[in-house]
N, C-alpha and C. Protein backbone atom coordinates (compact mmCIF):
# COMPACT_ATOMS: atom_id res chain seq x y z
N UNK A 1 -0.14 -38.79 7.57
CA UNK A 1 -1.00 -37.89 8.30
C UNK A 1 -0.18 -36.79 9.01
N UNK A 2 0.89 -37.15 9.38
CA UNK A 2 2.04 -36.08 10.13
C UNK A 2 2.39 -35.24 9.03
N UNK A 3 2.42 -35.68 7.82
CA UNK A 3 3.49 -34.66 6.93
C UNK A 3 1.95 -33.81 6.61
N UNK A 4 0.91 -33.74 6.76
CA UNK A 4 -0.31 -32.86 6.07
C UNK A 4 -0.48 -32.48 7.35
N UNK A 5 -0.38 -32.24 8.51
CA UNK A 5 -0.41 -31.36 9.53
C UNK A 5 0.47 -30.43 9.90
N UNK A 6 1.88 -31.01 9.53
CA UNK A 6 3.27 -30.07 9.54
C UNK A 6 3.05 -28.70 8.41
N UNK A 7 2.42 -29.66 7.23
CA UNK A 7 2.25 -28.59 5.88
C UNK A 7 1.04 -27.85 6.68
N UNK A 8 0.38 -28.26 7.23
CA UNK A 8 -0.82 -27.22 7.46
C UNK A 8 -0.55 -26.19 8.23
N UNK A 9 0.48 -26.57 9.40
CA UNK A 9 0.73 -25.45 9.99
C UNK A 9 1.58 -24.38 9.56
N UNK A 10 2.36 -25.26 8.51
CA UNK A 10 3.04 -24.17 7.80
C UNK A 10 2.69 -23.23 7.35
N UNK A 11 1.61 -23.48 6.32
CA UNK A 11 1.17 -22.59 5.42
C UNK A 11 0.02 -21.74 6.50
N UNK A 12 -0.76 -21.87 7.54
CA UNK A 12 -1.19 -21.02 8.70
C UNK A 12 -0.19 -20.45 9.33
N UNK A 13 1.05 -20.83 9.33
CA UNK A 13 1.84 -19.70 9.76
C UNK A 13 2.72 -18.71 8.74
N UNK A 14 2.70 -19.36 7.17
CA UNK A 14 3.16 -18.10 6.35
C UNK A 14 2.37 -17.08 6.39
N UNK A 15 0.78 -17.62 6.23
CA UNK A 15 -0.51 -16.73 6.21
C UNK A 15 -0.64 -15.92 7.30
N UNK A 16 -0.42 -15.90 8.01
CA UNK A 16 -0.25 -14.75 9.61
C UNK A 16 1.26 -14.11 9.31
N UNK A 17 2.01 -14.53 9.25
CA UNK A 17 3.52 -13.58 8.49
C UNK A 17 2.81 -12.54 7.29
N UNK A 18 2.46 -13.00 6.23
CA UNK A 18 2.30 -12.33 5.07
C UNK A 18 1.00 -11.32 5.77
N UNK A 19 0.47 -11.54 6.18
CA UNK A 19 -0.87 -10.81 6.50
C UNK A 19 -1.23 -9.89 7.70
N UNK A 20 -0.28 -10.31 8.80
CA UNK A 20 -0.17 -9.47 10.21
C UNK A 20 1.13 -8.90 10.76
N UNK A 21 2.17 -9.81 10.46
CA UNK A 21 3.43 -9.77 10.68
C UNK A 21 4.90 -9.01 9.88
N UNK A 22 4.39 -9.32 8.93
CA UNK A 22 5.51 -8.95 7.85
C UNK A 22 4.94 -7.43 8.04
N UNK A 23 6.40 -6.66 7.88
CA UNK A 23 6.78 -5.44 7.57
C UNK A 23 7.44 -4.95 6.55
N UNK A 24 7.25 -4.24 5.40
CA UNK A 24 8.21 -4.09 4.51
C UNK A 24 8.91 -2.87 5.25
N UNK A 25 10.30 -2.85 4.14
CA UNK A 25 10.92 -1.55 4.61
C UNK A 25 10.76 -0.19 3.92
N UNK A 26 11.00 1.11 4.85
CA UNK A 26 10.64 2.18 4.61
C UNK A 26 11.04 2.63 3.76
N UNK A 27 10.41 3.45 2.66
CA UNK A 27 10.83 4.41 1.58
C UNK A 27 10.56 5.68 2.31
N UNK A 28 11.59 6.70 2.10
CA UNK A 28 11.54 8.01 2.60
C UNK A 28 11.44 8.97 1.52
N UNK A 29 10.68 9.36 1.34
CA UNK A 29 10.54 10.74 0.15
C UNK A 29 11.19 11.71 0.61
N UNK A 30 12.12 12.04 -0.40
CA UNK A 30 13.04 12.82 -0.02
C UNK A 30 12.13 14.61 -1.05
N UNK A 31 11.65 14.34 -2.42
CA UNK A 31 11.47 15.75 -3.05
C UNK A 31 10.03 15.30 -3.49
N UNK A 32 9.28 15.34 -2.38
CA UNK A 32 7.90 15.59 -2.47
C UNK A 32 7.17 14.29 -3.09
N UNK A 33 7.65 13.60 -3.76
CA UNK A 33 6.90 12.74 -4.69
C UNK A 33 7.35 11.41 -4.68
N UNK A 34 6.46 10.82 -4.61
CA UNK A 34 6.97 9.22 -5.11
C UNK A 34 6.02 8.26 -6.29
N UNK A 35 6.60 7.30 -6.77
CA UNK A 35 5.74 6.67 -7.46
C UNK A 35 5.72 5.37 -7.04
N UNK A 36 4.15 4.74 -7.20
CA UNK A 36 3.95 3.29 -6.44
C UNK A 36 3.49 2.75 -7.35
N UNK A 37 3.98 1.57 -7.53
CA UNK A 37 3.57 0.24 -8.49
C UNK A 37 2.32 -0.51 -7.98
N UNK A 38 1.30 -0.73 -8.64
CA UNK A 38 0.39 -1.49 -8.41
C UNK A 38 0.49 -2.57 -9.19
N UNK A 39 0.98 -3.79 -9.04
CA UNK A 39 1.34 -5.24 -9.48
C UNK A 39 1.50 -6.53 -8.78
N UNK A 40 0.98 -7.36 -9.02
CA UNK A 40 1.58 -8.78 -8.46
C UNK A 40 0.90 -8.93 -7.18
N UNK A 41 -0.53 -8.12 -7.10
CA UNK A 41 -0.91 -7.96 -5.56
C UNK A 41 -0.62 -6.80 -4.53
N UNK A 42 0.96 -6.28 -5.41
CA UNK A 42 0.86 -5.21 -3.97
C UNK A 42 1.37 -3.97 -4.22
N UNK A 43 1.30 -3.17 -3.59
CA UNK A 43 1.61 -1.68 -3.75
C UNK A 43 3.37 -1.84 -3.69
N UNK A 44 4.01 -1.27 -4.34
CA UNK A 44 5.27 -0.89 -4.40
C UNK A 44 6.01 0.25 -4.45
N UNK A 45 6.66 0.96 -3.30
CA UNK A 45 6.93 0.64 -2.04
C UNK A 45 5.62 0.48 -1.67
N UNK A 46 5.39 -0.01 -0.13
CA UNK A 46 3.71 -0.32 0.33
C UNK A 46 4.10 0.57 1.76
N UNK A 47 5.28 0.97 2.29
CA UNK A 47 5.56 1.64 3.17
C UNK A 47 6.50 2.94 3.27
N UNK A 48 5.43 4.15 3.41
CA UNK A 48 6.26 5.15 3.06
C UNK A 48 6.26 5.75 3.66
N UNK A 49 7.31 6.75 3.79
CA UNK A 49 8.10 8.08 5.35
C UNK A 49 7.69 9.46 4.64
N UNK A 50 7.30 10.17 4.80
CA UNK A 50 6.91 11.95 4.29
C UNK A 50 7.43 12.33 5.74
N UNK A 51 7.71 13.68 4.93
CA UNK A 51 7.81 15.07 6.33
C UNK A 51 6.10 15.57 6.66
N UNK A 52 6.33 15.95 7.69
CA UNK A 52 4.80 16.65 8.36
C UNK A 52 4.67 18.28 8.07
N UNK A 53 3.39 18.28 7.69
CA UNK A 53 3.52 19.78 6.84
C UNK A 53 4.22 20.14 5.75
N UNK A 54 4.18 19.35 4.89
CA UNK A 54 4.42 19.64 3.13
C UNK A 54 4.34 18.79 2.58
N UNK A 55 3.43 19.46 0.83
CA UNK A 55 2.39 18.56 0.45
C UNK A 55 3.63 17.62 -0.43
N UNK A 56 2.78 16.43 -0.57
CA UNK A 56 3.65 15.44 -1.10
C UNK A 56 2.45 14.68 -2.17
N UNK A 57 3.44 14.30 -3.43
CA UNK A 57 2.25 13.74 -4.40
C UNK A 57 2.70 11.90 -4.48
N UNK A 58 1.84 11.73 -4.31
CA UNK A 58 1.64 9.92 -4.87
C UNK A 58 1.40 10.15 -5.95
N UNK A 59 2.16 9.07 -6.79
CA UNK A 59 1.97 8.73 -8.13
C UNK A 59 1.61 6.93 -8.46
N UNK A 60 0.33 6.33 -8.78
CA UNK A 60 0.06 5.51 -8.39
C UNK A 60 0.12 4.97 -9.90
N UNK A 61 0.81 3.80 -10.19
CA UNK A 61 0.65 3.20 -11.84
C UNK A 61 0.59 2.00 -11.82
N UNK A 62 -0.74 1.44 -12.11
CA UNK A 62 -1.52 0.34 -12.10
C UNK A 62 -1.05 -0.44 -13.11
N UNK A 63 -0.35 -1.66 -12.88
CA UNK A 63 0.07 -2.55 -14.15
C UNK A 63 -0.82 -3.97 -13.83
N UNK A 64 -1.69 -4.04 -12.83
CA UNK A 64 -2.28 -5.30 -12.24
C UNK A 64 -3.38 -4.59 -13.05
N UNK A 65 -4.09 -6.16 -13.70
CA UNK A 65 -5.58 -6.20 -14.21
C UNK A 65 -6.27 -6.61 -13.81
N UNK A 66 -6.14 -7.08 -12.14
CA UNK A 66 -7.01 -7.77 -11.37
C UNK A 66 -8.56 -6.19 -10.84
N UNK A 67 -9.33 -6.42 -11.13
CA UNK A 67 -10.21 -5.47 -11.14
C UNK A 67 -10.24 -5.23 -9.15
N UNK A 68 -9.76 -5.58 -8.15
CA UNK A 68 -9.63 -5.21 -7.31
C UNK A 68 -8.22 -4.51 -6.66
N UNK A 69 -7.27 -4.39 -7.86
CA UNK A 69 -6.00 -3.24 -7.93
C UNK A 69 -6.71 -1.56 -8.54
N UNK A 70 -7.99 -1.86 -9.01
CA UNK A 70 -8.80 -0.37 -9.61
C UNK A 70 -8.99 0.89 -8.71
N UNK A 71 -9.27 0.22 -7.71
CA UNK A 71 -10.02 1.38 -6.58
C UNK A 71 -8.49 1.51 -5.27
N UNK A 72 -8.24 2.52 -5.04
CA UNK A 72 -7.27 3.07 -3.95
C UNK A 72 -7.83 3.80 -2.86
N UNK A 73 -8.18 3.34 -1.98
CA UNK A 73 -8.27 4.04 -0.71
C UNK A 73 -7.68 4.63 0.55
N UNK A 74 -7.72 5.80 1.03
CA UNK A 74 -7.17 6.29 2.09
C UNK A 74 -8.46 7.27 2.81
N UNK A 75 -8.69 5.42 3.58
CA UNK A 75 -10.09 5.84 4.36
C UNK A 75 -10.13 7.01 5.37
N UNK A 76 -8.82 6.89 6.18
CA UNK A 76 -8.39 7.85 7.48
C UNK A 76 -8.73 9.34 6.67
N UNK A 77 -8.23 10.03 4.99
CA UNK A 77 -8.39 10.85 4.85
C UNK A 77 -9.36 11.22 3.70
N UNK A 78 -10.40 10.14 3.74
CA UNK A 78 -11.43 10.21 2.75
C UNK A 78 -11.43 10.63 1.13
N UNK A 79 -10.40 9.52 0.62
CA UNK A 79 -9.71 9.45 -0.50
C UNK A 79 -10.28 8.02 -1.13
N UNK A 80 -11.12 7.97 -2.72
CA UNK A 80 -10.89 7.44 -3.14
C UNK A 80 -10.73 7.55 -4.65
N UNK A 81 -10.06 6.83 -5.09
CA UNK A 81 -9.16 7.34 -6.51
C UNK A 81 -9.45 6.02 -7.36
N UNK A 82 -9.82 5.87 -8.82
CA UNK A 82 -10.01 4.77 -9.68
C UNK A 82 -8.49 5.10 -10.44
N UNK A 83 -7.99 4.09 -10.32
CA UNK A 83 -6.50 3.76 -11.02
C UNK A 83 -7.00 2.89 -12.57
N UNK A 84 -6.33 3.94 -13.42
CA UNK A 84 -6.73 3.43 -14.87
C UNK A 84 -5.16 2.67 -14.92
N UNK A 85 -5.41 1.40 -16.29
CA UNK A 85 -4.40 0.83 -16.21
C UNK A 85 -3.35 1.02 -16.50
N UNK A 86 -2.02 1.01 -16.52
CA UNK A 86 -0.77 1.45 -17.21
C UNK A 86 -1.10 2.81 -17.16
N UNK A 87 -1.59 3.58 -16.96
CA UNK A 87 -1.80 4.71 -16.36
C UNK A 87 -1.22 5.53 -14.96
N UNK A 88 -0.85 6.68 -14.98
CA UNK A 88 -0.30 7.40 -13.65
C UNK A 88 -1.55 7.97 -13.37
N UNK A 89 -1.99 7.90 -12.06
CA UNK A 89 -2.97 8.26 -11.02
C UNK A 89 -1.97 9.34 -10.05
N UNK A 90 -1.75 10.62 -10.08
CA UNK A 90 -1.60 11.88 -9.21
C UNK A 90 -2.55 12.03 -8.14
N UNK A 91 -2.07 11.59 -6.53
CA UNK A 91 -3.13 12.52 -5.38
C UNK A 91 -2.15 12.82 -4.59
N UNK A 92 -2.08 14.48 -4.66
CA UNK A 92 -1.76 15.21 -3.86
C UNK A 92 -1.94 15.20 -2.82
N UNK A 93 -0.78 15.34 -1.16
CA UNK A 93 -1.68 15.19 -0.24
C UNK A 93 -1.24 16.56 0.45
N UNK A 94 -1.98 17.33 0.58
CA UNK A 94 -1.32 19.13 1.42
C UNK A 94 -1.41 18.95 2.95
N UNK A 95 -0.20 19.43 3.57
CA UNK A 95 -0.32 19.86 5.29
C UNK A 95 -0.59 18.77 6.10
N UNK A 96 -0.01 17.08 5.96
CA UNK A 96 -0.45 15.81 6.36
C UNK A 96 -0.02 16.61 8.07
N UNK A 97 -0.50 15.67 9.12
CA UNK A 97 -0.37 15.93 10.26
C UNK A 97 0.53 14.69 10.84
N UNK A 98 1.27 14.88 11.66
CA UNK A 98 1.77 13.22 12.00
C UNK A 98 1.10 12.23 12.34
N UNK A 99 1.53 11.28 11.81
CA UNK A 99 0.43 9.76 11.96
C UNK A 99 1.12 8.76 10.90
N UNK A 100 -0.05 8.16 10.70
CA UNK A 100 -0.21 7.17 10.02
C UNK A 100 -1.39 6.35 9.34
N UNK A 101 -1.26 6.89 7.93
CA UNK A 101 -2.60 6.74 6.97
C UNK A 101 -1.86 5.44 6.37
N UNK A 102 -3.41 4.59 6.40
CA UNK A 102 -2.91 3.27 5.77
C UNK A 102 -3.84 3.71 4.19
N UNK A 103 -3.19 2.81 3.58
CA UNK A 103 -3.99 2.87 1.88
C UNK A 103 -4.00 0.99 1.70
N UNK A 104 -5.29 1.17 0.95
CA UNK A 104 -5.56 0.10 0.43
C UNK A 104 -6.71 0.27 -0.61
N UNK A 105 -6.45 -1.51 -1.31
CA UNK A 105 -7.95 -1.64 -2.63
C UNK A 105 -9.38 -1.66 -1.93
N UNK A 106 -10.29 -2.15 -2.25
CA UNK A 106 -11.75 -2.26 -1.42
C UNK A 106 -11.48 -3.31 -0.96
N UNK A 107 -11.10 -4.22 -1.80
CA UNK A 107 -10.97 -5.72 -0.18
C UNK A 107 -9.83 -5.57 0.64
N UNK A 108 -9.30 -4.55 0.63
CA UNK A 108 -7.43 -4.37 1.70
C UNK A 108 -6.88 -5.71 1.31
N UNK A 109 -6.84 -6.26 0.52
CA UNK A 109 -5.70 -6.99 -0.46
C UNK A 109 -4.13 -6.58 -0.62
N UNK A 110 -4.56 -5.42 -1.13
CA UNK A 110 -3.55 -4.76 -1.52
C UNK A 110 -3.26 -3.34 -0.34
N UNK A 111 -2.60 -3.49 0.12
CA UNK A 111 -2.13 -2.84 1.39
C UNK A 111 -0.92 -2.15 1.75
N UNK A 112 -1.06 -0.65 2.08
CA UNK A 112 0.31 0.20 2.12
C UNK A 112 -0.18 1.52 3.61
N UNK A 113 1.15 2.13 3.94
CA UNK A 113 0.82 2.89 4.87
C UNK A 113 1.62 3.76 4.45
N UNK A 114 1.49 5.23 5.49
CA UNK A 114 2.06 6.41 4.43
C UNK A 114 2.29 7.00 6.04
N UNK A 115 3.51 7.07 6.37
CA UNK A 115 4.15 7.62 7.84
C UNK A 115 4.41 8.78 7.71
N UNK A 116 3.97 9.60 8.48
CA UNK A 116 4.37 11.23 8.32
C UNK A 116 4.90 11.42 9.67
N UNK A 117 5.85 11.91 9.50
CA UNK A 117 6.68 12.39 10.95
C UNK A 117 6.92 13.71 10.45
């Protein structure tokens, strides 16, 4: 009974790491553009650095066939984009302001943020 309570808390505390806690590290776009992997669940990079005031393109290429890797959202700037598979998905973004736009699928499964300084 001890060893299925130890496991329980374990796995309630990977699940709050993976889901609230964990941070990946920053990708900085250096010449406007980057490209993000959609696979295995998650956006790749899922955390990215832009300059403020110049447009920068996402390049989004869907290798996941899970039908909730399809849809890309960037609710903050009223963006949504259908990612065809093995396919490159282009969205331009012009004149970002500083912040921080998160992106995600329709269930936020799949989860990334886009830092503009």
């Amino acid at each position: 009974m001890i060893i299925i309570n130890i496991l329980g808390v374990a796995l309630i505390a990977i699940i709050v790491w993976w889901f609230w806690l964990y941070k990946p590290n920053k990708t900085v776009v250096i010449n406007n553009e980057i490209l993000i992997e959609v696979k295995d669940g998650m956006y790749s990079p899922s955390s990215i650095q832009v300059s403020a005031s110049q447009p920068v393109t996402l390049k989004f290429v869907r290798k996941d066939q899970s039908p909730c890797a399809e849809t890309m959202l960037i609710p903050s700037l009223d963006i949504s984009e259908q990612l065809k598979l093995n396919e490159v998905t282009q969205i331009t973004l012009l004149d970002l302001s500083p912040g921080e736009y998160e992106f995600h699928c329709q269930m936020q499964m799949y989860r990334g943020v886009l830092k503009v300084i």
